[in-house]
C-alpha atoms as a PDB file:
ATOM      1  CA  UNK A   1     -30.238  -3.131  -0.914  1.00  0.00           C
ATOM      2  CA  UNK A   2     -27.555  -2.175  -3.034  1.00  0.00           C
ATOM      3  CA  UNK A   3     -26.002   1.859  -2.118  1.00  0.00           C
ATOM      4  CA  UNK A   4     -24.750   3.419  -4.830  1.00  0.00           C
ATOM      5  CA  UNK A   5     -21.042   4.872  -5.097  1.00  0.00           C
ATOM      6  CA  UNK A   6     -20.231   8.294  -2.779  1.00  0.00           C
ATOM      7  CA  UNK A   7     -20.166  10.931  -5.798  1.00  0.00           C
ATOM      8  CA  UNK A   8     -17.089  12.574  -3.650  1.00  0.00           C
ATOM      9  CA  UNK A   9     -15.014  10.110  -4.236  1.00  0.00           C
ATOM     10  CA  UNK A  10     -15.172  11.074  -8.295  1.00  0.00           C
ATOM     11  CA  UNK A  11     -12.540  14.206  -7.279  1.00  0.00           C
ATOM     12  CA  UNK A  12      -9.562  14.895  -4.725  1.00  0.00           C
ATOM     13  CA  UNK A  13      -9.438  15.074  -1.808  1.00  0.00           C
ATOM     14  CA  UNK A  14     -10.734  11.568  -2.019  1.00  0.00           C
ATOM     15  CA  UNK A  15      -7.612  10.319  -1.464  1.00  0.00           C
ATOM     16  CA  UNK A  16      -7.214  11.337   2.461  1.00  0.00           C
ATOM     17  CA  UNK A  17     -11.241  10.495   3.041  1.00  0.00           C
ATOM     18  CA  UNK A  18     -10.952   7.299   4.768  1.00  0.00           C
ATOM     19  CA  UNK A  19      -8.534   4.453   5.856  1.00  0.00           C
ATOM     20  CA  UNK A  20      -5.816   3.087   4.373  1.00  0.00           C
ATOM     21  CA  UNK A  21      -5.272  -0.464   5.383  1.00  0.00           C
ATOM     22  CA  UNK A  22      -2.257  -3.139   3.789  1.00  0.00           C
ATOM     23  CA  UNK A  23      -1.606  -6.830   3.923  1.00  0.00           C
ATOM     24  CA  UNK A  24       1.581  -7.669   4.767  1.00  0.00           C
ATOM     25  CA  UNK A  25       2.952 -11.122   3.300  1.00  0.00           C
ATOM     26  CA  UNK A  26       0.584 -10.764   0.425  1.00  0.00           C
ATOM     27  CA  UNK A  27       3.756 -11.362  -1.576  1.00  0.00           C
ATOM     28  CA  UNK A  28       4.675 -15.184  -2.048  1.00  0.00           C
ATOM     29  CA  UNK A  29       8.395 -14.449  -1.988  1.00  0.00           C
ATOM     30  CA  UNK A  30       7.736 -12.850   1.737  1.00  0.00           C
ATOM     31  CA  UNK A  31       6.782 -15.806   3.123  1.00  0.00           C
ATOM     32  CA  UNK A  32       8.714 -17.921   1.769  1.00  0.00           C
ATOM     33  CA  UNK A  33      11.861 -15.778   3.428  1.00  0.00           C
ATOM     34  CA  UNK A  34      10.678 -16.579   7.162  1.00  0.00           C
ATOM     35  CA  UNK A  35      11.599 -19.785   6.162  1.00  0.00           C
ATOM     36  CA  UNK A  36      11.040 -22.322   9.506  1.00  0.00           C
ATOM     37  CA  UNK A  37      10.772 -19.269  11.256  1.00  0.00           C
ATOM     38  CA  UNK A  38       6.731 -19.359  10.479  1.00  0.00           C
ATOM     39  CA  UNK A  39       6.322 -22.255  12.676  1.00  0.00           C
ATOM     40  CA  UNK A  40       8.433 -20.978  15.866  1.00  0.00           C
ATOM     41  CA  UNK A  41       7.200 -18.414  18.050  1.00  0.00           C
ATOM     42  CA  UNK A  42       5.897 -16.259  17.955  1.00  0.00           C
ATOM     43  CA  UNK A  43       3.603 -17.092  14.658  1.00  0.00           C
ATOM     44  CA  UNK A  44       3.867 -20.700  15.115  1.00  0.00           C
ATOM     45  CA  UNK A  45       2.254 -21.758  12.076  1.00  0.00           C
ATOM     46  CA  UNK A  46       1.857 -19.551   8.674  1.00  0.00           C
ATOM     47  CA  UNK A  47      -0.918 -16.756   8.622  1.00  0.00           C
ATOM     48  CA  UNK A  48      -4.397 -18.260   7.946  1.00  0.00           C
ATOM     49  CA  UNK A  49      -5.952 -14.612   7.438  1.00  0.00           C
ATOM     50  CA  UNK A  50      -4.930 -11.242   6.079  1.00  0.00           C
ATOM     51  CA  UNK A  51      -2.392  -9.908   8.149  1.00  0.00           C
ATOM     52  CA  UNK A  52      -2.968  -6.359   8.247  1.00  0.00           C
ATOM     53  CA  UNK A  53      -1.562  -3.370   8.883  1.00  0.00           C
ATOM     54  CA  UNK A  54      -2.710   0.737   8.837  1.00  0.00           C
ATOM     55  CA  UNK A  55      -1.517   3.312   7.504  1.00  0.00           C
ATOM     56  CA  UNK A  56      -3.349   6.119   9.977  1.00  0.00           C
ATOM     57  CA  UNK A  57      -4.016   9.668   8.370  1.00  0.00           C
ATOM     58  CA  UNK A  58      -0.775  11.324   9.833  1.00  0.00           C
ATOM     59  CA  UNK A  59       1.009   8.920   7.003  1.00  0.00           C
ATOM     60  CA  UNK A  60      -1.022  10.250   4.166  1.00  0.00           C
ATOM     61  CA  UNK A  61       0.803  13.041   2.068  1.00  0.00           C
ATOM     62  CA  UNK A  62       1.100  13.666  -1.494  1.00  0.00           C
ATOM     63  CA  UNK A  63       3.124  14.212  -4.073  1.00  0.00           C
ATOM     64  CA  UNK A  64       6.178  15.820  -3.434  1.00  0.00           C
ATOM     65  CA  UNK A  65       6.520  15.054   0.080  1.00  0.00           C
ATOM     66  CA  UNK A  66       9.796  14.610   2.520  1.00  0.00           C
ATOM     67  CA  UNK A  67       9.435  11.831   4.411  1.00  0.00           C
ATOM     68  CA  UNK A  68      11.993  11.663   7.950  1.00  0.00           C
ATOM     69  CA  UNK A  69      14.029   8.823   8.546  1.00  0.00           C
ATOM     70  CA  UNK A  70      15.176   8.373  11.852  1.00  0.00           C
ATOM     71  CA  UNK A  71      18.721   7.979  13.139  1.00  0.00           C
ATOM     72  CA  UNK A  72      18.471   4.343  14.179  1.00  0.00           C
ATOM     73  CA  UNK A  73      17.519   3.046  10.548  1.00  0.00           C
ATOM     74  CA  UNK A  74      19.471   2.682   7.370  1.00  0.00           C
ATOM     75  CA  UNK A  75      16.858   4.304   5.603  1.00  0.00           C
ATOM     76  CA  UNK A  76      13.387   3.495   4.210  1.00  0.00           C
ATOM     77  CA  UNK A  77      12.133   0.796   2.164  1.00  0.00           C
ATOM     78  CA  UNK A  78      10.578   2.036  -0.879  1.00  0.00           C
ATOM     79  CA  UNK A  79       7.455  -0.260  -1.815  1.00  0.00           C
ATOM     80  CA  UNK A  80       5.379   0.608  -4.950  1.00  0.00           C
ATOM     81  CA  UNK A  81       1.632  -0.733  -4.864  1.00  0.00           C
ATOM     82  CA  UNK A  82      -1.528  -0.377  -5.805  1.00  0.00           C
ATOM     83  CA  UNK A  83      -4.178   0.868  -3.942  1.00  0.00           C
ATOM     84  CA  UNK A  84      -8.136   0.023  -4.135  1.00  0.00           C
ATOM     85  CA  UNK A  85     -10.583   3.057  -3.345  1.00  0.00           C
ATOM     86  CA  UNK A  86     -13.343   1.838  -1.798  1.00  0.00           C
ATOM     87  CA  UNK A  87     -16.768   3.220  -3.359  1.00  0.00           C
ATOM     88  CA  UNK A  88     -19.422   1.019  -2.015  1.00  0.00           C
ATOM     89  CA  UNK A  89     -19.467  -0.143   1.832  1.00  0.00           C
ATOM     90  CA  UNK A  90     -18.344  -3.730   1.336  1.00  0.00           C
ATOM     91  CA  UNK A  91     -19.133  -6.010   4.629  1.00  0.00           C
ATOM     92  CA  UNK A  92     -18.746  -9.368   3.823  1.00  0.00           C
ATOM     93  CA  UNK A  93     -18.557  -9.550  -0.096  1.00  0.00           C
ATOM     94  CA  UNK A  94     -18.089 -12.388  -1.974  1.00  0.00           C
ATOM     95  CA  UNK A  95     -14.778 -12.303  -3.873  1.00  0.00           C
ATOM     96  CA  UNK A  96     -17.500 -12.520  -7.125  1.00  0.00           C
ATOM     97  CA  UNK A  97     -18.802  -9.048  -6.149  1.00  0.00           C
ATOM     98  CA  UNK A  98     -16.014  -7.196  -4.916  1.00  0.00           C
ATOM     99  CA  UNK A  99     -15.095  -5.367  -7.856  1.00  0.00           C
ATOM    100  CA  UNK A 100     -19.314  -3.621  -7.275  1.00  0.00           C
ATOM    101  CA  UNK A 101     -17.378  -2.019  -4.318  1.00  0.00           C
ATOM    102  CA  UNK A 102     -14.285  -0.585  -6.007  1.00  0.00           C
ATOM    103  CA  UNK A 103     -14.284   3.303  -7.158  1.00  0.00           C
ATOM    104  CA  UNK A 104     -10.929   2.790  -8.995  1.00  0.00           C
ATOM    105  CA  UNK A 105      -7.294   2.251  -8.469  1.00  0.00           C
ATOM    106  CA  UNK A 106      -4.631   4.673  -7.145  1.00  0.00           C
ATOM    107  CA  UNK A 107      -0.545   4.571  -7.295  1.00  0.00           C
ATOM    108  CA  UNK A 108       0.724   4.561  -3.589  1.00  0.00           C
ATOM    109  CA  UNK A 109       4.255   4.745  -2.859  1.00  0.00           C
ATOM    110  CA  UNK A 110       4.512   3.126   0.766  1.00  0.00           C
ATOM    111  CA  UNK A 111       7.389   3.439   2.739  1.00  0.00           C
ATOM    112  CA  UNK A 112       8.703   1.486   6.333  1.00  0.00           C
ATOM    113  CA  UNK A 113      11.363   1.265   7.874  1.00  0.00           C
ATOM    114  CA  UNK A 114      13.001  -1.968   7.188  1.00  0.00           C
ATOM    115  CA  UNK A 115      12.396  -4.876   9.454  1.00  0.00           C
ATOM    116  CA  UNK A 116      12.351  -9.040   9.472  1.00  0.00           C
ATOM    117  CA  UNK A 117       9.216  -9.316  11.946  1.00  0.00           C
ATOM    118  CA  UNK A 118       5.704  -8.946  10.964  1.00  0.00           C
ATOM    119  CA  UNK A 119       4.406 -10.490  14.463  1.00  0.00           C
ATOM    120  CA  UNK A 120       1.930  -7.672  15.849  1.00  0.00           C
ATOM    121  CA  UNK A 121       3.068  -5.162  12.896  1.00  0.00           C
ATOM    122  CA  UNK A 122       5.044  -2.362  14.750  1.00  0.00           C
ATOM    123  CA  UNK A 123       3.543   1.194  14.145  1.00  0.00           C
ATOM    124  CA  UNK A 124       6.834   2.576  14.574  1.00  0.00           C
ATOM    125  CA  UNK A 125       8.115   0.852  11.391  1.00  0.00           C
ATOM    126  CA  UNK A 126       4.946   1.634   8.974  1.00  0.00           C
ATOM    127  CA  UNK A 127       3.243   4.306  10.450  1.00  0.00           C
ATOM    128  CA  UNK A 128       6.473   7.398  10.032  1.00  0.00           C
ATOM    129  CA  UNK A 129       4.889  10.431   8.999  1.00  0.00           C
ATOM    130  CA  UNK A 130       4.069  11.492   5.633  1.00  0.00           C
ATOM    131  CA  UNK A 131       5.116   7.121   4.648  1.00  0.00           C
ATOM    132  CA  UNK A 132       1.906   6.866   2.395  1.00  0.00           C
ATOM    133  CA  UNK A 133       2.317   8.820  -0.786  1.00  0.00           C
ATOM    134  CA  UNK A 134      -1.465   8.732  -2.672  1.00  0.00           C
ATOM    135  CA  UNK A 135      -0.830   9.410  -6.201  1.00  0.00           C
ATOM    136  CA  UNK A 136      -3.949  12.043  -7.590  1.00  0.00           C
ATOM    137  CA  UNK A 137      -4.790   9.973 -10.341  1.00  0.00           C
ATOM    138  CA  UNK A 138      -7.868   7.342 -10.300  1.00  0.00           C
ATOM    139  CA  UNK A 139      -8.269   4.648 -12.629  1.00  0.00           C
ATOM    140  CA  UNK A 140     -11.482   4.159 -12.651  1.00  0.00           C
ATOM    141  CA  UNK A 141     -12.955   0.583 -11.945  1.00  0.00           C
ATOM    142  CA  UNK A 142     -14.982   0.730 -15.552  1.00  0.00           C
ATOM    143  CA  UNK A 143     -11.622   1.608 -17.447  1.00  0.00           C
ATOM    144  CA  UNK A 144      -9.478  -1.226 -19.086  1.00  0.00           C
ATOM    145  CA  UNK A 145      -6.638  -0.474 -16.308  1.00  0.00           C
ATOM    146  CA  UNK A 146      -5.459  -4.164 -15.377  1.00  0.00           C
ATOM    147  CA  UNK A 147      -4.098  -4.398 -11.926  1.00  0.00           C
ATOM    148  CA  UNK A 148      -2.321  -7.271 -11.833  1.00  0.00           C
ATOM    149  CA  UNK A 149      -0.838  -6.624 -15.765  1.00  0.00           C
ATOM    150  CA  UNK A 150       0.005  -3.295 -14.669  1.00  0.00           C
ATOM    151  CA  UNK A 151       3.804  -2.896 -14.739  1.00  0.00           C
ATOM    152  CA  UNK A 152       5.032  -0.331 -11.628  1.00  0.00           C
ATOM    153  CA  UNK A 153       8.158   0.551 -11.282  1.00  0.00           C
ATOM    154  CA  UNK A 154      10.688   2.386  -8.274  1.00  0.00           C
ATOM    155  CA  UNK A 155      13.327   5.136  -9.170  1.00  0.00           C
ATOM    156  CA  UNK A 156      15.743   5.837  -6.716  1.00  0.00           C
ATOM    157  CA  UNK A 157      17.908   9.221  -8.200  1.00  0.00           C
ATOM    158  CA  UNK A 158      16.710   8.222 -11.028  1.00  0.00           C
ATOM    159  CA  UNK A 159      17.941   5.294 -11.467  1.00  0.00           C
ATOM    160  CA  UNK A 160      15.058   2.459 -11.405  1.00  0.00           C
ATOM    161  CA  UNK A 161      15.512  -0.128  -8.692  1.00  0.00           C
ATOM    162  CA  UNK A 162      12.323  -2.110  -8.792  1.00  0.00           C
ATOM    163  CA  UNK A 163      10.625  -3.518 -11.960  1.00  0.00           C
ATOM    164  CA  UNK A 164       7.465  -5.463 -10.963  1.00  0.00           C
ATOM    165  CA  UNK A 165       4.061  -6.390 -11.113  1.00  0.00           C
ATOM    166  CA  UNK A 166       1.409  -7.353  -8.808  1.00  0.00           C
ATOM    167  CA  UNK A 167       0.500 -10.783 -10.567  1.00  0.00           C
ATOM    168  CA  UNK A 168       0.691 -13.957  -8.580  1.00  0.00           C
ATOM    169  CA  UNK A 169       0.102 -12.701  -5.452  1.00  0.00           C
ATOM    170  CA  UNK A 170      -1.463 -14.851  -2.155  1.00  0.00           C
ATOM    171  CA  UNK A 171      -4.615 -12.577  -2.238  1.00  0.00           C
ATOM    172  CA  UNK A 172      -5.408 -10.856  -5.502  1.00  0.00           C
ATOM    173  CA  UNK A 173      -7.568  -7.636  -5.000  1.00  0.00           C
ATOM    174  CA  UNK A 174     -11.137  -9.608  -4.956  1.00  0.00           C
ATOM    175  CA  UNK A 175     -10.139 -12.164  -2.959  1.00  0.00           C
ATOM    176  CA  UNK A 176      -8.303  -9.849  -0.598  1.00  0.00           C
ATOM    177  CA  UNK A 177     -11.575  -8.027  -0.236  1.00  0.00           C
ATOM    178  CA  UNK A 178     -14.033 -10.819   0.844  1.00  0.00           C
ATOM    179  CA  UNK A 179     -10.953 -11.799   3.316  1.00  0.00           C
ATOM    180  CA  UNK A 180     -10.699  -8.646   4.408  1.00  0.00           C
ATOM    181  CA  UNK A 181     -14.690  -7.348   4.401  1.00  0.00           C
ATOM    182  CA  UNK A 182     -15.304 -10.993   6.356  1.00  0.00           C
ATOM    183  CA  UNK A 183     -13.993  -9.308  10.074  1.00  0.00           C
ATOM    184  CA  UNK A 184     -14.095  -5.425   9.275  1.00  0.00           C
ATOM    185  CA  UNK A 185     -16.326  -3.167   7.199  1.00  0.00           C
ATOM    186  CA  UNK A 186     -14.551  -1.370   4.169  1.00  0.00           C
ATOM    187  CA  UNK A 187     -16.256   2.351   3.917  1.00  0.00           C
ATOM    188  CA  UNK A 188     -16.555   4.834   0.903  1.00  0.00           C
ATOM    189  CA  UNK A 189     -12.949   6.982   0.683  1.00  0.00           C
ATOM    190  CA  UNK A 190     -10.922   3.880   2.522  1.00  0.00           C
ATOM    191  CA  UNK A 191      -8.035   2.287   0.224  1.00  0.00           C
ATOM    192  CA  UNK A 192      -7.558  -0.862   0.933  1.00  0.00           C
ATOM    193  CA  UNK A 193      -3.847  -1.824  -0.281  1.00  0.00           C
ATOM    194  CA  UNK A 194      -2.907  -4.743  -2.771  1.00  0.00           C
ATOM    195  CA  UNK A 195       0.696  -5.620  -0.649  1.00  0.00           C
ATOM    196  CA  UNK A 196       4.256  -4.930  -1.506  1.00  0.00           C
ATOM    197  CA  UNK A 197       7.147  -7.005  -3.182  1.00  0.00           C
ATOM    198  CA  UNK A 198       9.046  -9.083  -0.830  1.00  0.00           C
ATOM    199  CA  UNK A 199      12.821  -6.635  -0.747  1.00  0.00           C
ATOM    200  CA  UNK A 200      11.388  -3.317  -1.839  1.00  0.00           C
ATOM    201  CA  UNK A 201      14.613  -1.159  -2.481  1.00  0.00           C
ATOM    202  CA  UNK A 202      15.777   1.287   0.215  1.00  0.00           C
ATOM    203  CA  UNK A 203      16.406   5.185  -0.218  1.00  0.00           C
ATOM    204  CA  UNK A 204      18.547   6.916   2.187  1.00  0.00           C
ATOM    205  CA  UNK A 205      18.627  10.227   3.312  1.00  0.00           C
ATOM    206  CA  UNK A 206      18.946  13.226   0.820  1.00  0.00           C
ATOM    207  CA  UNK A 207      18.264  10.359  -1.884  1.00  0.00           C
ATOM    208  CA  UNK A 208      14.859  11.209  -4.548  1.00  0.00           C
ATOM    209  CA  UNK A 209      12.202   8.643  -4.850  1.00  0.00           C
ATOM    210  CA  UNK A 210       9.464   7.969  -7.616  1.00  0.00           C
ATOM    211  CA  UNK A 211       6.944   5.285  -7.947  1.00  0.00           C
ATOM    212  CA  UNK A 212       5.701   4.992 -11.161  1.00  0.00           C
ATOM    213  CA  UNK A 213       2.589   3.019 -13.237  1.00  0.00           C
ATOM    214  CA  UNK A 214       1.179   3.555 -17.034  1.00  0.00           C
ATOM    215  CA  UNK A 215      -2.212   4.852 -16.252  1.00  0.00           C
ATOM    216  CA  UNK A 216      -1.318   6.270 -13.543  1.00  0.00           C
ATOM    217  CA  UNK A 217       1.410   8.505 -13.505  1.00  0.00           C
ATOM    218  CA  UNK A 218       4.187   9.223 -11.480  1.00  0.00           C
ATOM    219  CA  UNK A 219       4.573  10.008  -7.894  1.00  0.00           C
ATOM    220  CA  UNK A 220       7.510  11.409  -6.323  1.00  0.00           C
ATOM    221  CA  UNK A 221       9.326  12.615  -2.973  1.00  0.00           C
ATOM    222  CA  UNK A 222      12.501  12.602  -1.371  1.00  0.00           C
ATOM    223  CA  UNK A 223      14.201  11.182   2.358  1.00  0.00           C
ATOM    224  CA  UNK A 224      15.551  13.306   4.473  1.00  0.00           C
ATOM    225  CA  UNK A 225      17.025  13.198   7.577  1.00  0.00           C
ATOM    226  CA  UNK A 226      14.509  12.755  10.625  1.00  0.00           C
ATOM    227  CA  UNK A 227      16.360  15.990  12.194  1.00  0.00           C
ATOM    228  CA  UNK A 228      15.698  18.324   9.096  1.00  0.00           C
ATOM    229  CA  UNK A 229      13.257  20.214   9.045  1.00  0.00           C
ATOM    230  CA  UNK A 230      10.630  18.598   7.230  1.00  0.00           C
ATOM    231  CA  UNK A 231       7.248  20.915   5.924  1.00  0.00           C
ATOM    232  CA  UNK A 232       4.056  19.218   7.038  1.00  0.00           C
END
């Protein structure tokens, strides 16, 4: 039996409703940079499955938002991505039927600190708080809004240091969700993230960020140091 889309998810707060879960290596280019390194320990042979990582609710912030950078890091990798909003409990989808279980798309800017191993991800690097900016608006999954044409781009003080798309990637967004939806259940109000660019750019502290997509807007925030006071 088919259920039909959660009508809550058609306004904000939508956004901070569920789970937000990422792939990492979804990016070509990222694997490709472990080089031999895939087949030593600890991976030992290249990922045959999504290797995922979450981004828990005390990462989820809005627009505007300071994100802390602690004293130990250079600063934070600024990733621009899409993100899927779940609408329909998908459990085991075909990649054919996925896009039945999509509400729409949302810009997410998703920061880490940067690192080189993705063995076990570390929720010290990718789960900071206030690391998952959710963009308000949501393409909706009727609407002509293209996910992998979609051009997004990252301004760092206003100057723009990433130009990309999500084309080309390991697992595009329906295949990603019948890998995903084969081991865990994907509920109404979880986002389910497309991946990152391998060598996102990095802002420092007291530096401005901005992700931005047509159709989607802009999304902005700032990196301060972890020892400022930061609002919640």
């Amino acid at each position: 039996m088919t259920t039909p889309f959660d009508p809550r998810l058609a306004f904000a707060p939508w956004r901070l409703s569920g789970t937000v879960v990422g792939p990492l290596l979804n990016d070509p280019a990222a694997l490709a940079a472990l080089g031999e390194a895939v087949h030593a320990a600890p991976y030992k042979a290249p990922p045959c499955a999504p290797v995922l990582y979450v981004k828990p609710r005390n990462t989820l912030a809005g627009p505007g938002a300071a994100v802390g950078v602690p004293a130990d890091a250079p600063g934070l990798e600024v990733a621009a991505t899409l993100g899927l909003v779940i609408g329909r409990a998908a459990c085991r989808v075909p990649a054919s039927q996925a896009a039945d279980h999509v509400a729409g798309w949302v810009l997410v800017a998703d920061l880490s600190v940067p690192h080189t191993s993705f063995y076990r991800p570390s929720v010290r690097f990718k789960a900071r708080d206030r690391s998952c900016l959710v963009g308000a608006a949501l393409a909706a999954s009727s609407s002509s809004f293209d996910p992998e044409a979609a051009r997004l781009r990252v301004v760092i003080d206003g100057q723009v240091a990433q130009d990309l798309t999500l084309a080309g990637l390991q697992r595009p967004a329906a295949r990603l969700i019948e890998d995903v939806s084969e081991f865990m259940t994907l509920h109404p109000g979880d986002v389910l993230l497309l991946g990152v660019r391998h060598d996102a750019p990095v802002a420092h502290a007291g530096q401005r960020f901005a992700v931005e997509c047509e159709g989607l807007g802009r999304l902005e925030g700032r990196v301060v140091s972890e020892t400022e006071e930061v609002p919640a």
